[in-house]
PDB file of N, CA and C in Angstrom:
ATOM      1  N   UNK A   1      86.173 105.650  89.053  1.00  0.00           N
ATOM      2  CA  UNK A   1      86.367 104.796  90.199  1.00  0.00           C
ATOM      3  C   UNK A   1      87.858 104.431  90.268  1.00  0.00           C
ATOM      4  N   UNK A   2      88.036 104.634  91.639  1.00  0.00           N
ATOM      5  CA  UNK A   2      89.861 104.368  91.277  1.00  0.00           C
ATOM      6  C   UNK A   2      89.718 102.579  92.379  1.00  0.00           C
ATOM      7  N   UNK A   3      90.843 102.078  91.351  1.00  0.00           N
ATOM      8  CA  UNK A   3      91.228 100.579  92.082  1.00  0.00           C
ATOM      9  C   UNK A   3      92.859 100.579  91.829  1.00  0.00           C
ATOM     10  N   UNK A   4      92.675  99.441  92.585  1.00  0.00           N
ATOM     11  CA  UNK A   4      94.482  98.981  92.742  1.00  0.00           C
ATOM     12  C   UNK A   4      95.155  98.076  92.276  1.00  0.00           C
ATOM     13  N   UNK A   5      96.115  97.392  91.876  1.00  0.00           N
ATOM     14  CA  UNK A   5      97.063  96.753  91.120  1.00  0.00           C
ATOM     15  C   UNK A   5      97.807  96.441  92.066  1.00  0.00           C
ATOM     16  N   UNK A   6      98.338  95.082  92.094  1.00  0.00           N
ATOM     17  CA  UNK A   6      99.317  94.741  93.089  1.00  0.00           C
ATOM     18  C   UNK A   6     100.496  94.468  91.747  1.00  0.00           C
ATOM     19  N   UNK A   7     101.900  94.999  91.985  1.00  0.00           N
ATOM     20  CA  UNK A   7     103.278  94.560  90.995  1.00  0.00           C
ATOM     21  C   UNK A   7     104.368  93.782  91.620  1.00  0.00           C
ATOM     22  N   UNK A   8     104.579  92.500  91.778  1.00  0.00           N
ATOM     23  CA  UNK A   8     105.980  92.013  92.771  1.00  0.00           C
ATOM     24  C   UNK A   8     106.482  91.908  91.619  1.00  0.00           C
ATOM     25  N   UNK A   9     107.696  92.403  92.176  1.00  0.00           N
ATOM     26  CA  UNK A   9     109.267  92.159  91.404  1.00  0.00           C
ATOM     27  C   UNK A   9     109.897  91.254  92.684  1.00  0.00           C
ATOM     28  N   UNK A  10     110.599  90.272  91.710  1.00  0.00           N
ATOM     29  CA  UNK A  10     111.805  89.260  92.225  1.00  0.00           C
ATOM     30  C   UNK A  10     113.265  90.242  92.332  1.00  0.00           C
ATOM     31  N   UNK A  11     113.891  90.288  93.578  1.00  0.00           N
ATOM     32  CA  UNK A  11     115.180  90.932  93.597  1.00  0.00           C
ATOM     33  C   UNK A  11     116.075  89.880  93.736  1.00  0.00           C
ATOM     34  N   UNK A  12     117.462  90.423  93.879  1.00  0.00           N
ATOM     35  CA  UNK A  12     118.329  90.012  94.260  1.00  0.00           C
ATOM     36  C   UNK A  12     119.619  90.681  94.775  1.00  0.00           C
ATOM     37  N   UNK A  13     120.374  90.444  95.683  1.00  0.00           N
ATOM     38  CA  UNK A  13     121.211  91.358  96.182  1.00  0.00           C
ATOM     39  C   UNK A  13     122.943  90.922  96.291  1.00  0.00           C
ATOM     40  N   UNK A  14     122.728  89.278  95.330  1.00  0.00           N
ATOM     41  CA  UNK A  14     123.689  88.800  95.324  1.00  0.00           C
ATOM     42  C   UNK A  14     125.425  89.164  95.237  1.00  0.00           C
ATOM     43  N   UNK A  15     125.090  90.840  94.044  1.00  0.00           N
ATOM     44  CA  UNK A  15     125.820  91.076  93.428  1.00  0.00           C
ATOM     45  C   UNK A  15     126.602  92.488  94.901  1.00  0.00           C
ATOM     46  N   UNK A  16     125.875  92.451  95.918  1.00  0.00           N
ATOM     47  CA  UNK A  16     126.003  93.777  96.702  1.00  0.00           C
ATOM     48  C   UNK A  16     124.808  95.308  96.791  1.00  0.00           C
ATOM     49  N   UNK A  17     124.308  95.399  95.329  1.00  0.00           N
ATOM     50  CA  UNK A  17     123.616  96.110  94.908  1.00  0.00           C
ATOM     51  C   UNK A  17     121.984  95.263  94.608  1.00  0.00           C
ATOM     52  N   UNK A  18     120.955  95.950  94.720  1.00  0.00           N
ATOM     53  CA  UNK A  18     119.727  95.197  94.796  1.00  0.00           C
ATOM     54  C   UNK A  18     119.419  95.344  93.404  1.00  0.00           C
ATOM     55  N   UNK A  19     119.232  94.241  92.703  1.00  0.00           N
ATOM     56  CA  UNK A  19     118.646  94.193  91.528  1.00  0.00           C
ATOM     57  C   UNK A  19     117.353  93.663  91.275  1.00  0.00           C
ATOM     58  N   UNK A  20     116.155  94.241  90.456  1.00  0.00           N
ATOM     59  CA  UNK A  20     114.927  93.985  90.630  1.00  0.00           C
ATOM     60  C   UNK A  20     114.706  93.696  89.202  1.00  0.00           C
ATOM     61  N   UNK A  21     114.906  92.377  88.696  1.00  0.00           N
ATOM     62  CA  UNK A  21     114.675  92.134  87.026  1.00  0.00           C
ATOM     63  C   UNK A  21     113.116  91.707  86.850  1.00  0.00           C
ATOM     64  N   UNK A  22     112.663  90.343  87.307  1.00  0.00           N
ATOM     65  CA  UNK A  22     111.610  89.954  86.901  1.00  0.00           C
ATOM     66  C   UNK A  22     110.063  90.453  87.489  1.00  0.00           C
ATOM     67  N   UNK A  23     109.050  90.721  86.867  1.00  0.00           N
ATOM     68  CA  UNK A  23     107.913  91.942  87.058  1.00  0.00           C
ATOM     69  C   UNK A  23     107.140  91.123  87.093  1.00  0.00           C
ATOM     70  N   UNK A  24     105.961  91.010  87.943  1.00  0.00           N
ATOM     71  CA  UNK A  24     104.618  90.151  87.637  1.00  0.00           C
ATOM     72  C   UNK A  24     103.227  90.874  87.987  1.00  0.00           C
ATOM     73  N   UNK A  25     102.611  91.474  87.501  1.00  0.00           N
ATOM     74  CA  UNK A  25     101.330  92.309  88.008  1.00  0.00           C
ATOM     75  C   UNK A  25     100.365  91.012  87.880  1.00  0.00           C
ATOM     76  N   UNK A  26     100.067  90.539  89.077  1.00  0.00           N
ATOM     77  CA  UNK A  26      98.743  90.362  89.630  1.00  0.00           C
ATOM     78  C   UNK A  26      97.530  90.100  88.921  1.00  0.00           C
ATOM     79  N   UNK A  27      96.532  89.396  89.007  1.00  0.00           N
ATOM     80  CA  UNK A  27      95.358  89.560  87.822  1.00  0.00           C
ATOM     81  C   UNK A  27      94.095  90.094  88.663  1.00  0.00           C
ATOM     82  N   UNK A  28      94.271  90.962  89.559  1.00  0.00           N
ATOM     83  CA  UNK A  28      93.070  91.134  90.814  1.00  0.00           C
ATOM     84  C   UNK A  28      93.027  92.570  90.788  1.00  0.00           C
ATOM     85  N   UNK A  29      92.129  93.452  91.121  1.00  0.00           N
ATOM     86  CA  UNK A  29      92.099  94.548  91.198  1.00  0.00           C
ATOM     87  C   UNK A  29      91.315  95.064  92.399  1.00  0.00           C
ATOM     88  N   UNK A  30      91.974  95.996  92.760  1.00  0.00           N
ATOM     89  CA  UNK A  30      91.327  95.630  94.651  1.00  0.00           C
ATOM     90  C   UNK A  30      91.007  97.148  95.344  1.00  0.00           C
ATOM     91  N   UNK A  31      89.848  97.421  95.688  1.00  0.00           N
ATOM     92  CA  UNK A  31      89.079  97.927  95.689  1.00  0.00           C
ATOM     93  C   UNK A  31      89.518  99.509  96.671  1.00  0.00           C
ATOM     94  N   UNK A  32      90.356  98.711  97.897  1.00  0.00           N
ATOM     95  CA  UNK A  32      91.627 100.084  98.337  1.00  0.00           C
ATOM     96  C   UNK A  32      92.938  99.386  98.577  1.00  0.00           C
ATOM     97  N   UNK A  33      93.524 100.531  99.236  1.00  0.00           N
ATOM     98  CA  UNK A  33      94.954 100.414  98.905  1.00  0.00           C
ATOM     99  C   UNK A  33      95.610  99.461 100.151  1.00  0.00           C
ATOM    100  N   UNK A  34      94.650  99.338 100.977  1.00  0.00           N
ATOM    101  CA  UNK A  34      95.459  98.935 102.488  1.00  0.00           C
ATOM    102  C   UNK A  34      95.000  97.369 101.997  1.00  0.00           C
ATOM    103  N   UNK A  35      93.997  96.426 101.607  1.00  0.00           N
ATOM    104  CA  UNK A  35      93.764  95.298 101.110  1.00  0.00           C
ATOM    105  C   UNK A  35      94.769  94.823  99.824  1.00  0.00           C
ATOM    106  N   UNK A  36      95.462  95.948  98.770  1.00  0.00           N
ATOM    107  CA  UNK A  36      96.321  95.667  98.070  1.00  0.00           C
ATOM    108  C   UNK A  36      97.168  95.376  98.788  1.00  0.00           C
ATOM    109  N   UNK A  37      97.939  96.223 100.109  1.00  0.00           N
ATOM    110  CA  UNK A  37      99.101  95.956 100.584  1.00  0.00           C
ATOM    111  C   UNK A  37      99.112  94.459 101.367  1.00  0.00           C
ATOM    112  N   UNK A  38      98.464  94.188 101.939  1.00  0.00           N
ATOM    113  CA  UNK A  38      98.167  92.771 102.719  1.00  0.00           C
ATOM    114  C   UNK A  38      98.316  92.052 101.680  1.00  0.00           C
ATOM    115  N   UNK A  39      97.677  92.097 100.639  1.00  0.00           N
ATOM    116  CA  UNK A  39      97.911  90.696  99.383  1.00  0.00           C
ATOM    117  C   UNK A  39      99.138  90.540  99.108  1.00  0.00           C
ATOM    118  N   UNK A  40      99.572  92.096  99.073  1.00  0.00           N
ATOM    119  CA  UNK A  40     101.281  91.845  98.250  1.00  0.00           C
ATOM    120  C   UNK A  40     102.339  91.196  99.597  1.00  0.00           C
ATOM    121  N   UNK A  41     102.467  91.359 100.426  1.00  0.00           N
ATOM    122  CA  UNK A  41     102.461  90.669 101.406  1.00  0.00           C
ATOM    123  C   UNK A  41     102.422  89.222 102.069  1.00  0.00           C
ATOM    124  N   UNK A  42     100.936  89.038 101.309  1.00  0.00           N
ATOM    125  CA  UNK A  42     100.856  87.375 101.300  1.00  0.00           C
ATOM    126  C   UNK A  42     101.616  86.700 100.286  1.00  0.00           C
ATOM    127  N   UNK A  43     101.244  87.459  99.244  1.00  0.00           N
ATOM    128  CA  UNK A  43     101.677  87.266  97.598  1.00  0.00           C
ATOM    129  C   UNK A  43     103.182  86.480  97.800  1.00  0.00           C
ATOM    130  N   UNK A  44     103.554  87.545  98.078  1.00  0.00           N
ATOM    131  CA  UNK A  44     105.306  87.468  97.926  1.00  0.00           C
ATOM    132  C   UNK A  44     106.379  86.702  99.309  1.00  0.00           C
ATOM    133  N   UNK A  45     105.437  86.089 100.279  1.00  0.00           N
ATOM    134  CA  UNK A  45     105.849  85.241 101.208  1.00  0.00           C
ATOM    135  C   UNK A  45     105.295  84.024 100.465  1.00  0.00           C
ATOM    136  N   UNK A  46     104.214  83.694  99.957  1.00  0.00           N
ATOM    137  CA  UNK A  46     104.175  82.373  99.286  1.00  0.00           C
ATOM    138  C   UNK A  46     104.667  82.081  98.187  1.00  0.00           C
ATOM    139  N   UNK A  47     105.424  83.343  97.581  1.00  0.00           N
ATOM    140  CA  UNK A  47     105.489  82.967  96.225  1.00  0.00           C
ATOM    141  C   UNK A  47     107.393  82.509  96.458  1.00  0.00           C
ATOM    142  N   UNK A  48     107.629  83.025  97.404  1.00  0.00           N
ATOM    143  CA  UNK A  48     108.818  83.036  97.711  1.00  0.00           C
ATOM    144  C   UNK A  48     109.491  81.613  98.094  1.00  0.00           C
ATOM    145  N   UNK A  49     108.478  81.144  99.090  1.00  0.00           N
ATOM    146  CA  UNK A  49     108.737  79.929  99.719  1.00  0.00           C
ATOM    147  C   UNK A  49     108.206  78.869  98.953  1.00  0.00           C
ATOM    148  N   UNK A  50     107.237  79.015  97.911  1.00  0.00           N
ATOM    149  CA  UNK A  50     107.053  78.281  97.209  1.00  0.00           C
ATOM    150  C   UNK A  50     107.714  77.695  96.141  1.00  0.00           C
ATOM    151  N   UNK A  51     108.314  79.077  95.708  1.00  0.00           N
ATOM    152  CA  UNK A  51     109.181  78.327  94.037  1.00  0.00           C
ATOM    153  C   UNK A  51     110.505  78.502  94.225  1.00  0.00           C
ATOM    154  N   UNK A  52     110.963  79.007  95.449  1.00  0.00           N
ATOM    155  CA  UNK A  52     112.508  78.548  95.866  1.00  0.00           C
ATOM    156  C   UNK A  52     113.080  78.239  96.895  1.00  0.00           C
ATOM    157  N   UNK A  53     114.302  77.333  97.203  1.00  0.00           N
ATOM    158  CA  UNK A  53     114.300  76.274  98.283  1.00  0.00           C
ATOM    159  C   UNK A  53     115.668  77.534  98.974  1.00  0.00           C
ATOM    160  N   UNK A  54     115.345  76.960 100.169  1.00  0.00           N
ATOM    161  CA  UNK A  54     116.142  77.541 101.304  1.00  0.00           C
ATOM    162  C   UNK A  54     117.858  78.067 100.832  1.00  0.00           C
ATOM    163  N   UNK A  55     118.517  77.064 100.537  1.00  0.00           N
ATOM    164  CA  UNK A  55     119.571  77.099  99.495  1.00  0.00           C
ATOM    165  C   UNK A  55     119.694  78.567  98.294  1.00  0.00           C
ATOM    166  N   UNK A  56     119.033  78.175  97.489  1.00  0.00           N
ATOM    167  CA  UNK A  56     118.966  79.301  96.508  1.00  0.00           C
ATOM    168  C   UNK A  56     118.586  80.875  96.856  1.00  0.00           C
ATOM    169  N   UNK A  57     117.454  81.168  98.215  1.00  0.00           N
ATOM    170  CA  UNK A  57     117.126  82.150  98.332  1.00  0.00           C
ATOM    171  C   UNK A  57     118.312  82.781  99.381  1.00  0.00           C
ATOM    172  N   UNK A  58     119.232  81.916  99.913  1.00  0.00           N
ATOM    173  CA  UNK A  58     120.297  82.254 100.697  1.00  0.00           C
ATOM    174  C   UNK A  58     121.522  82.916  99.750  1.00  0.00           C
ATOM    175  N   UNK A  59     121.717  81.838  99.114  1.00  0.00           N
ATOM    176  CA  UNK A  59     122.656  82.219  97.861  1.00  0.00           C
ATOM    177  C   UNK A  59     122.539  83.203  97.184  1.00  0.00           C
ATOM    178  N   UNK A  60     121.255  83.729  96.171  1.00  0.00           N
ATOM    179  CA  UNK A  60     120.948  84.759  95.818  1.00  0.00           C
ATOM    180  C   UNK A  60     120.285  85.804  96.261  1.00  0.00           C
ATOM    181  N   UNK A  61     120.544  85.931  97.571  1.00  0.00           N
ATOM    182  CA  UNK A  61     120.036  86.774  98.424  1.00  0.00           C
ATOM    183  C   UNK A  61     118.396  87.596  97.911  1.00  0.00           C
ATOM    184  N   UNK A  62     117.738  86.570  97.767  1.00  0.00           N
ATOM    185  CA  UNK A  62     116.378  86.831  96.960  1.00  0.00           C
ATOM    186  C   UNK A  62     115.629  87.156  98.365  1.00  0.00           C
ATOM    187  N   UNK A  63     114.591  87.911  97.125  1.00  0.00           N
ATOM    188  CA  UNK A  63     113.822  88.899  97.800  1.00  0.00           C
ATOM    189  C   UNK A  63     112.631  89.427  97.025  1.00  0.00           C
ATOM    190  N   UNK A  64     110.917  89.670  97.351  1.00  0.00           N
ATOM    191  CA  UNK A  64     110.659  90.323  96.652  1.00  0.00           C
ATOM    192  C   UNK A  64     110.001  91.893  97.396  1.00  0.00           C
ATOM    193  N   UNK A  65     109.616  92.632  96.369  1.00  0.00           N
ATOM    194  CA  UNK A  65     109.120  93.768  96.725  1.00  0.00           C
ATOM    195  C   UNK A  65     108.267  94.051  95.611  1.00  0.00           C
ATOM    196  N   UNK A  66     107.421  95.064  96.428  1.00  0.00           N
ATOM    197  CA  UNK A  66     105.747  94.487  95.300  1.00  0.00           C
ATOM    198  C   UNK A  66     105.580  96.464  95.806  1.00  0.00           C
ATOM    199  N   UNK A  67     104.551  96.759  94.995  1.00  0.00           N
ATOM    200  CA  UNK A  67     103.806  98.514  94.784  1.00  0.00           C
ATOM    201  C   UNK A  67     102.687  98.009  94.711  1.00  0.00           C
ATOM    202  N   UNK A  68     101.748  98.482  95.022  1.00  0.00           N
ATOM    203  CA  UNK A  68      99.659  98.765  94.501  1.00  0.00           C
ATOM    204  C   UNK A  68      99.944  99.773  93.825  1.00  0.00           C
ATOM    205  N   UNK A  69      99.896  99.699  92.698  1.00  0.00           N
ATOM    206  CA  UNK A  69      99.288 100.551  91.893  1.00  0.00           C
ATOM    207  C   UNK A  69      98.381 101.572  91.180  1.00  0.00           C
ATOM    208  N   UNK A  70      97.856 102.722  91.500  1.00  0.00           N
ATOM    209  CA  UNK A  70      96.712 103.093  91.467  1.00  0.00           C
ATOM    210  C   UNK A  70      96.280 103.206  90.075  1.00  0.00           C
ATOM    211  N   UNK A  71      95.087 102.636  90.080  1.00  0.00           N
ATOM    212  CA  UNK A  71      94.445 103.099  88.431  1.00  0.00           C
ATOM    213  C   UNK A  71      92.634 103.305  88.091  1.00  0.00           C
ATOM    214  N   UNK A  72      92.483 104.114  87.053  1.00  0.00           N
ATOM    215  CA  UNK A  72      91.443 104.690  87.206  1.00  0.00           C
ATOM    216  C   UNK A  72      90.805 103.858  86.294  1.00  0.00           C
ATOM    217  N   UNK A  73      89.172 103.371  86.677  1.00  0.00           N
ATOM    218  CA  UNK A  73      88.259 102.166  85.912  1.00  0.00           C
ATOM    219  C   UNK A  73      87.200 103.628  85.326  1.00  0.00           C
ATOM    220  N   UNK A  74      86.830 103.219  84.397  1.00  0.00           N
ATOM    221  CA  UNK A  74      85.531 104.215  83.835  1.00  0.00           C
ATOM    222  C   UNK A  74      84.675 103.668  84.408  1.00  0.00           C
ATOM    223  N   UNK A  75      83.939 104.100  84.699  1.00  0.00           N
ATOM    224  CA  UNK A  75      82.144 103.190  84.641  1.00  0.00           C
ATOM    225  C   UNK A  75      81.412 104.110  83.836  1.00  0.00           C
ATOM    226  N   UNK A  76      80.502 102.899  83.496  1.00  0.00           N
ATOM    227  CA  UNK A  76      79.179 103.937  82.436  1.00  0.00           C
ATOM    228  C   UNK A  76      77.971 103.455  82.832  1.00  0.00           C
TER     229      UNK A  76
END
């Protein structure tokens, strides 16, 4: 059975060049790929506006960008 993985990375573009340091995979696994993409989506507009203020995401030209992941579940 294949499912999906949502991954946001925190960027930044402060420096000119986009840098993508911090990784967070998701704890949900989602059943296709077009419902992963909508989450990552939601994901990363709330997560954005949530844990940093107008100021800082200007300054560090923050940003995130997120993948679904595909991965294969056994069943028995």
């Amino acid at each position: 059975m294949i499912k999906f993985v949502l991954i946001l990375y925190l960027c930044t573009s402060a420096s000119g060049q986009p840098v993508c340091n911090q990784e967070s995979i998701m704890p949900y696994e989602y059943a296709d790929y077009s419902t992963c993409v909508i989450h990552g989506y939601r994901h990363s507009h709330n997560r954005l506006i949530a844990n940093y203020d107008v100021d800082t995401v200007n300054l560090d030209k923050l940003a995130y960008r997120f993948e679904c992941k595909e991965i294969n579940i056994e069943t028995t």
